[in-house]
N, C-alpha and C. Protein backbone atom coordinates (compact mmCIF):
# COMPACT_ATOMS: atom_id res chain seq x y z
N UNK A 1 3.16 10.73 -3.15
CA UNK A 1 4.01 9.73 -2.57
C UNK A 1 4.18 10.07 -1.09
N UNK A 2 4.11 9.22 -0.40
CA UNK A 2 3.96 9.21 1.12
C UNK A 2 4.88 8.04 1.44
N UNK A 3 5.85 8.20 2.91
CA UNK A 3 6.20 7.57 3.50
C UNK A 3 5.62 7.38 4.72
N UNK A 4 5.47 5.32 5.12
CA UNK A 4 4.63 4.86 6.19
C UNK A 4 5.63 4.19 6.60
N UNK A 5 4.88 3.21 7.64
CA UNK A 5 5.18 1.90 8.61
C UNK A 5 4.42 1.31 8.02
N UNK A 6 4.71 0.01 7.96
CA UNK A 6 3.66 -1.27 7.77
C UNK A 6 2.87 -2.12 9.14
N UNK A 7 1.68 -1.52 9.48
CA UNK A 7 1.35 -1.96 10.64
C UNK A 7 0.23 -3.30 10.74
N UNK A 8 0.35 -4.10 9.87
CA UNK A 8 -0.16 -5.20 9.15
C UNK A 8 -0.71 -5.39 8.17
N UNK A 9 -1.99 -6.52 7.54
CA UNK A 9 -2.17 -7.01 6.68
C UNK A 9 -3.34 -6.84 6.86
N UNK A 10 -4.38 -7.29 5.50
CA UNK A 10 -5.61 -7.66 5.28
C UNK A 10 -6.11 -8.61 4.59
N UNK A 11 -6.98 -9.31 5.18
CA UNK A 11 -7.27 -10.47 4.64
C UNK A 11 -8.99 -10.66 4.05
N UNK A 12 -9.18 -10.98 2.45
CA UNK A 12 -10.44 -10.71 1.97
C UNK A 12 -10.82 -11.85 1.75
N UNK A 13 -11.89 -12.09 1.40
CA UNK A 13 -12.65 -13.21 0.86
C UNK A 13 -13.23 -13.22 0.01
N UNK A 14 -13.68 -12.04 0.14
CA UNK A 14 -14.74 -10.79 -1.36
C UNK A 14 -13.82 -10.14 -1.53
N UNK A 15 -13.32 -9.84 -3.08
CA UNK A 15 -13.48 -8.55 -3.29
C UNK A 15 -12.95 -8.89 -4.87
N UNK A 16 -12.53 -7.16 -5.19
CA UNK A 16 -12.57 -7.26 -7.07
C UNK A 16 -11.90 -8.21 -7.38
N UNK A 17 -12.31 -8.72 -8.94
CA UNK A 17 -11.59 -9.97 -9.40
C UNK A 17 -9.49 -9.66 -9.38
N UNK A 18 -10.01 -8.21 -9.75
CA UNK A 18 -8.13 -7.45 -10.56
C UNK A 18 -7.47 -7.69 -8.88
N UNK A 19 -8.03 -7.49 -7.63
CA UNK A 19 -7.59 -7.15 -6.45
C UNK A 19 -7.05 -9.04 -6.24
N UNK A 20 -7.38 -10.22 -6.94
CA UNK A 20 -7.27 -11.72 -6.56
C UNK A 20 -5.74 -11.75 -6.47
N UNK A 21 -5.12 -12.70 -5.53
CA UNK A 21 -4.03 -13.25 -5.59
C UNK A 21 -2.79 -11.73 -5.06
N UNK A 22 -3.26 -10.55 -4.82
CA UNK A 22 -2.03 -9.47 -4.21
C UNK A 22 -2.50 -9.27 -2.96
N UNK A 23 -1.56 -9.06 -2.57
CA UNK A 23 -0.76 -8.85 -1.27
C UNK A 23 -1.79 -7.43 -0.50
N UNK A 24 -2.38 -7.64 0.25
CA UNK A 24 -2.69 -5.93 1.28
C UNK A 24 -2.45 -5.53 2.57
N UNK A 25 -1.44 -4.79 2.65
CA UNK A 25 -1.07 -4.38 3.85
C UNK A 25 -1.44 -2.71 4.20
N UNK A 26 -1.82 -2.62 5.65
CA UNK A 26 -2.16 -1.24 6.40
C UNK A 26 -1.21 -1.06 6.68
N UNK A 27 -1.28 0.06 5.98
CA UNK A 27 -0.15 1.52 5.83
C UNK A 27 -0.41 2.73 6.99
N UNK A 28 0.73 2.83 7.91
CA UNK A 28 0.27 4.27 8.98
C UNK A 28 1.20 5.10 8.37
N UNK A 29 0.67 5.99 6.86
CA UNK A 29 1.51 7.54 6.71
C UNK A 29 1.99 8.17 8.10
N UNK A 30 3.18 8.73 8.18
CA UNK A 30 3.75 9.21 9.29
C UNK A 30 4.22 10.48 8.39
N UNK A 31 4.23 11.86 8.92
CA UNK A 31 4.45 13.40 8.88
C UNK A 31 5.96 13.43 8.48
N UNK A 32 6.01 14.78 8.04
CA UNK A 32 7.26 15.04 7.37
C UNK A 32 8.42 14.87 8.25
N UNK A 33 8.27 14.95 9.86
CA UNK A 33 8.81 14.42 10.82
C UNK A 33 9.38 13.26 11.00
N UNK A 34 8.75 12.34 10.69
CA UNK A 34 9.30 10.33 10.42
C UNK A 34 8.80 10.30 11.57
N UNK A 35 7.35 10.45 13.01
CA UNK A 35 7.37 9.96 13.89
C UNK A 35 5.84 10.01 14.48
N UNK A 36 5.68 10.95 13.67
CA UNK A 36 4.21 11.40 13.94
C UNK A 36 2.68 10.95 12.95
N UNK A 37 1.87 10.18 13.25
CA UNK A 37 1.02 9.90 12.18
C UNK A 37 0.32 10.75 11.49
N UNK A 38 -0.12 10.46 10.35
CA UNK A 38 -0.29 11.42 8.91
C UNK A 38 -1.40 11.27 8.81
N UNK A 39 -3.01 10.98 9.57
CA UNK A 39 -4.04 10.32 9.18
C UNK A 39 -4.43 9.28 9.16
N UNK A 40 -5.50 8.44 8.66
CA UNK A 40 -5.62 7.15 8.97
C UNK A 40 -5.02 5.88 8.12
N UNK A 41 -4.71 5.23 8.77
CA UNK A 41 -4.12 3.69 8.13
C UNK A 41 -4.65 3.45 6.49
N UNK A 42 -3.88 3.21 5.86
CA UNK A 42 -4.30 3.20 4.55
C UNK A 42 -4.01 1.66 4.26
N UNK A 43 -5.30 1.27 3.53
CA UNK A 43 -5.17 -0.57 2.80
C UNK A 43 -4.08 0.16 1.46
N UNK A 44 -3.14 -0.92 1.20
CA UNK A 44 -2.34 -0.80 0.00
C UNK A 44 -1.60 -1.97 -0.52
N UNK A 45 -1.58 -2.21 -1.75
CA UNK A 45 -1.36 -3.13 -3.00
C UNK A 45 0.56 -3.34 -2.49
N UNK A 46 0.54 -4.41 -2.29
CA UNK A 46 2.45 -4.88 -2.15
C UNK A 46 2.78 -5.94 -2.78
N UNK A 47 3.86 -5.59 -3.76
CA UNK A 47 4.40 -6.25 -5.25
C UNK A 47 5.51 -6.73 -4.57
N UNK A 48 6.09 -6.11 -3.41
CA UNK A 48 7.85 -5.90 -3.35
C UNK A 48 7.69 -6.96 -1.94
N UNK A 49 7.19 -7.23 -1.22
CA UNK A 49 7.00 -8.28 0.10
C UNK A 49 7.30 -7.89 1.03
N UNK A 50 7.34 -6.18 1.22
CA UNK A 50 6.95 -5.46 2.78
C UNK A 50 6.48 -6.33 3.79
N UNK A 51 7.01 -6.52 5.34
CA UNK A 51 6.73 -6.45 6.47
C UNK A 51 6.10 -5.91 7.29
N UNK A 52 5.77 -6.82 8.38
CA UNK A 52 5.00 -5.85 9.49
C UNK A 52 6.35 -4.83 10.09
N UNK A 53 6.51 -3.79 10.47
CA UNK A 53 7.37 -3.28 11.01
C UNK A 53 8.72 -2.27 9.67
N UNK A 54 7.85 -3.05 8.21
CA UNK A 54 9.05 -2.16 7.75
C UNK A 54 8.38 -0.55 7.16
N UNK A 55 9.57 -0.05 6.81
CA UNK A 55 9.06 1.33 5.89
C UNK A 55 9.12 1.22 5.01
N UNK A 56 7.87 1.84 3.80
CA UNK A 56 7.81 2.26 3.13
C UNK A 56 7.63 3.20 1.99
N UNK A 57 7.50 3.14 0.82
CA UNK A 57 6.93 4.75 0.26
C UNK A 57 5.84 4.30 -0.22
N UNK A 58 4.81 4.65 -0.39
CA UNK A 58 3.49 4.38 -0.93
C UNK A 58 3.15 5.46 -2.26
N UNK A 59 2.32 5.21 -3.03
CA UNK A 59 1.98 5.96 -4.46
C UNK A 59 0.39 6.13 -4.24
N UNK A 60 -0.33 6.98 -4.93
CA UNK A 60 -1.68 7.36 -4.37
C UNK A 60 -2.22 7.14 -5.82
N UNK A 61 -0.71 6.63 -7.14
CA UNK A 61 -1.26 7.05 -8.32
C UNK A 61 -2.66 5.92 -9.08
N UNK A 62 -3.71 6.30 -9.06
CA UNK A 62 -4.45 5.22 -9.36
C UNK A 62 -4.50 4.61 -10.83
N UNK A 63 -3.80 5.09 -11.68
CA UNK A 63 -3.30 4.88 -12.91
C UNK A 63 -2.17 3.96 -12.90
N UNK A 64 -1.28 3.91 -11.76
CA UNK A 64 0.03 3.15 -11.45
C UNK A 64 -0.43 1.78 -11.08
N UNK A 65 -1.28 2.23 -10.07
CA UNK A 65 -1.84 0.58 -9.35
C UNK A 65 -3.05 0.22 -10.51
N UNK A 66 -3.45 0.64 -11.26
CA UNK A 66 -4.31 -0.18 -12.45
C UNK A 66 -3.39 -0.85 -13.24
N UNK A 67 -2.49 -0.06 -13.47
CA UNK A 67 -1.17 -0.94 -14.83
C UNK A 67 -0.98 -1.90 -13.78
N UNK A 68 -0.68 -1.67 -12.68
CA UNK A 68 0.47 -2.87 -11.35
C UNK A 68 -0.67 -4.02 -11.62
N UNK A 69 -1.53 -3.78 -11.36
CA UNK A 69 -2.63 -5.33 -11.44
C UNK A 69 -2.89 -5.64 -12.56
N UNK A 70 -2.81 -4.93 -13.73
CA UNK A 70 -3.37 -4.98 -15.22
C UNK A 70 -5.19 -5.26 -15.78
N UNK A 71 -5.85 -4.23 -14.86
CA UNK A 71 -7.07 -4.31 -15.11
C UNK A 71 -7.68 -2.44 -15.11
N UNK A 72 -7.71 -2.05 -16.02
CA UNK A 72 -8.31 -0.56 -16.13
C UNK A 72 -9.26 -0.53 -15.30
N UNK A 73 -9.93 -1.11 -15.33
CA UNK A 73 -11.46 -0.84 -13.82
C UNK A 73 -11.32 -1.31 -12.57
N UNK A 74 -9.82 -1.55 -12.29
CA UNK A 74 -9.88 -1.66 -10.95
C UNK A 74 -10.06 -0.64 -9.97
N UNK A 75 -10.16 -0.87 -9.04
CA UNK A 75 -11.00 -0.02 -7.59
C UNK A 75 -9.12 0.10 -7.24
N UNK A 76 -8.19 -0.30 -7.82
CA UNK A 76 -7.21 -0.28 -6.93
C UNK A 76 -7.08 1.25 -7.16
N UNK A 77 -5.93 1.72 -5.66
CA UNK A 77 -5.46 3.04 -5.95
C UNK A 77 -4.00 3.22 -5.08
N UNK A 78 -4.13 2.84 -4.11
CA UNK A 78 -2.40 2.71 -3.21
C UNK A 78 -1.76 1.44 -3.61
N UNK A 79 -0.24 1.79 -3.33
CA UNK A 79 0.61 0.62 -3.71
C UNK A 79 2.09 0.66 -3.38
N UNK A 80 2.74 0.03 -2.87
CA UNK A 80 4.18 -0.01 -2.26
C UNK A 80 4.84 0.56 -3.25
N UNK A 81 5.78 1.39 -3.38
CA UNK A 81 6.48 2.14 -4.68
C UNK A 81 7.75 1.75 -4.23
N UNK A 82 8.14 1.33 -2.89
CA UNK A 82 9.69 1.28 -2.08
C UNK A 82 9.73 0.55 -1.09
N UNK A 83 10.63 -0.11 -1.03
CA UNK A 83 10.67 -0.45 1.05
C UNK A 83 12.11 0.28 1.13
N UNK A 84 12.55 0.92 2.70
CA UNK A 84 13.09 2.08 2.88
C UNK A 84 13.84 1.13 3.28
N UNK A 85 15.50 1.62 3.31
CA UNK A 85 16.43 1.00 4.11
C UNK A 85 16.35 1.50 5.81
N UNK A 86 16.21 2.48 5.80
CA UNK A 86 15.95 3.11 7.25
C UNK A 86 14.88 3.66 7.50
């Protein structure tokens, strides 16, 4: 579990059938600090209707985001777990 920023969206045309109709927003993980970036922008699955500009917690569990879409062979693997009050 990682806390990010939401530094926009993605928009597909292709892709897996389980991935149709959800939400993908780029995720910038930020360091145990809250200020510093954590690596690169991560695509991730949003159930809860995250913003550009808000925080969140993200899940890496790829077992979590297969139940979240309800397809065992999905390619999914990140997914909004929270949006942060601060």
């Amino acid at each position: 579990m990682l806390r990010g920023k939401v530094v926009g969206h993605a928009v597909s045309t292709t892709k897996h059938r389980s991935l149709t109709g959800w939400r993908l927003l780029v995720v910038q993980p930020v360091a145990a600090d809250g200020k510093q970036p954590d690596g690169e922008p991560l695509l991730v699955l949003d159930h809860l209707g995250a913003s550009r500009g808000a925080w969140v917690m993200i899940s890496n569990d790829g077992q979590g985001a297969r139940e979240l879409v309800g397809d065992p062979n999905s390619p999914a693997r990140w997914f909004v777990l929270g949006i942060c009050d601060t």
